[in-house]
C-alpha atoms as a PDB file:
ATOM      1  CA  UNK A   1       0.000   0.000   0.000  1.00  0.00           C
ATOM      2  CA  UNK A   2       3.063   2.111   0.834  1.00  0.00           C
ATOM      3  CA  UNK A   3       4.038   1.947  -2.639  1.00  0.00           C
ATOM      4  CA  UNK A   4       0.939   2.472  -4.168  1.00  0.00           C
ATOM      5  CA  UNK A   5       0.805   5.874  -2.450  1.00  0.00           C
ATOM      6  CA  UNK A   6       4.412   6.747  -3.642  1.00  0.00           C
ATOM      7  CA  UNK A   7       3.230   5.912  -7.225  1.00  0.00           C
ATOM      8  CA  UNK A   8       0.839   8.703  -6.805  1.00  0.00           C
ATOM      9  CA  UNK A   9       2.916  11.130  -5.235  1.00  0.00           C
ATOM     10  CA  UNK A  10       5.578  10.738  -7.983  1.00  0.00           C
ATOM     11  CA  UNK A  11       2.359  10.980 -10.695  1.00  0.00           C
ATOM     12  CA  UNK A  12       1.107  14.061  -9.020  1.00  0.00           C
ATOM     13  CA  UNK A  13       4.888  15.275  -9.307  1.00  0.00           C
ATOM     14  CA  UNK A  14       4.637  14.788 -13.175  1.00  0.00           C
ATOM     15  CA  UNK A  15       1.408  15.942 -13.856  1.00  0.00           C
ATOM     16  CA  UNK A  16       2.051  19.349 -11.622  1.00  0.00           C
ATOM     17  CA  UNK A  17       5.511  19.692 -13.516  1.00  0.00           C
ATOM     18  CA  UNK A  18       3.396  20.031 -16.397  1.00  0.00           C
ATOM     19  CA  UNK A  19       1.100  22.142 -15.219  1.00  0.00           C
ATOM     20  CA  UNK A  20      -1.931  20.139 -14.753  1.00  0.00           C
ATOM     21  CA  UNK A  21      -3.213  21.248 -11.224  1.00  0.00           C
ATOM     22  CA  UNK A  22      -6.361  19.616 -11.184  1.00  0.00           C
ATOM     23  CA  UNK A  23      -4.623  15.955 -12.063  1.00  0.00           C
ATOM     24  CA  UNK A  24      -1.892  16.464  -9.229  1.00  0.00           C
ATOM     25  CA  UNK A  25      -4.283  17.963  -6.249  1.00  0.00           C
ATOM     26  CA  UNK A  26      -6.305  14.668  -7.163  1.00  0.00           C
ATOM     27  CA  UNK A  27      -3.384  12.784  -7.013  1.00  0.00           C
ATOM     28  CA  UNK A  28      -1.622  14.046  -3.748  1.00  0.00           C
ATOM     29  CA  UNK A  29      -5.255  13.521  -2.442  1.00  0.00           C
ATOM     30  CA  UNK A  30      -4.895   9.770  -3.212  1.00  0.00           C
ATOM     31  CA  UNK A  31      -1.516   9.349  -1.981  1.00  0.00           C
ATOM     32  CA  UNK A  32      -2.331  11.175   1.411  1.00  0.00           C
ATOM     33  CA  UNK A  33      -5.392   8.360   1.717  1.00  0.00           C
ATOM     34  CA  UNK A  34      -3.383   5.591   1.538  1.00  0.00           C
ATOM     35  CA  UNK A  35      -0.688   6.590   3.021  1.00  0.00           C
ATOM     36  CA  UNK A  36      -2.792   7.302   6.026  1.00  0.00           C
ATOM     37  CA  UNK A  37      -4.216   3.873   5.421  1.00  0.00           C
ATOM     38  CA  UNK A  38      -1.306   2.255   5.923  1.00  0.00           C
ATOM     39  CA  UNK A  39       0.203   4.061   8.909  1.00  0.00           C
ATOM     40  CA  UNK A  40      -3.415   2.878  10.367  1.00  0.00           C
ATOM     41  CA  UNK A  41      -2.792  -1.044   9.509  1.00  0.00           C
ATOM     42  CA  UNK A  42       0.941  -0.522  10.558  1.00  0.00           C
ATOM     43  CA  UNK A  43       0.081   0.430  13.677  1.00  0.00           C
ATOM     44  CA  UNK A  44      -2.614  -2.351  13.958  1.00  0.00           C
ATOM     45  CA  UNK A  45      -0.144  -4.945  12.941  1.00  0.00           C
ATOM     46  CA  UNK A  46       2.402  -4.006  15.533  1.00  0.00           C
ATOM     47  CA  UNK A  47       0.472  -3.789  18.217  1.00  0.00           C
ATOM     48  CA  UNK A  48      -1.353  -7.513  17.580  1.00  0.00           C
ATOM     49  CA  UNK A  49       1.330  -8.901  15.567  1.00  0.00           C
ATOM     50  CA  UNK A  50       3.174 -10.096  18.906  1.00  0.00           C
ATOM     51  CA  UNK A  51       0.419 -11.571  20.789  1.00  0.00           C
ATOM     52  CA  UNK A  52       0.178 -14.789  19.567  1.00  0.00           C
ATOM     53  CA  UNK A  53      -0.509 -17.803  22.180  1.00  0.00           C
END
């Protein structure tokens, strides 16, 4: 998922490079999503990862 929202980042890079505002504010939008996402799961997995019988 972490790389999925880099992949966005880096396309709202491009598109914003070349001037296309609308494409890149939807894509930073994306990228903040799941990179939000997968802070959330992170933290979920660490904290019951461990706690296995």
């Amino acid at each position: 998922m972490l790389h999925y929202a880099v992949v966005f980042f880096v396309i709202a890079l491009v598109a914003a490079l070349f001037g296309f505002g609308g494409i890149a504010a939807g894509a930073v939008e994306i990228a903040k999503i799941l990179f939000f996402v997968f802070l959330i799961l992170a933290v979920v997995a660490y904290l019951f990862g461990g706690r296995r019988p």
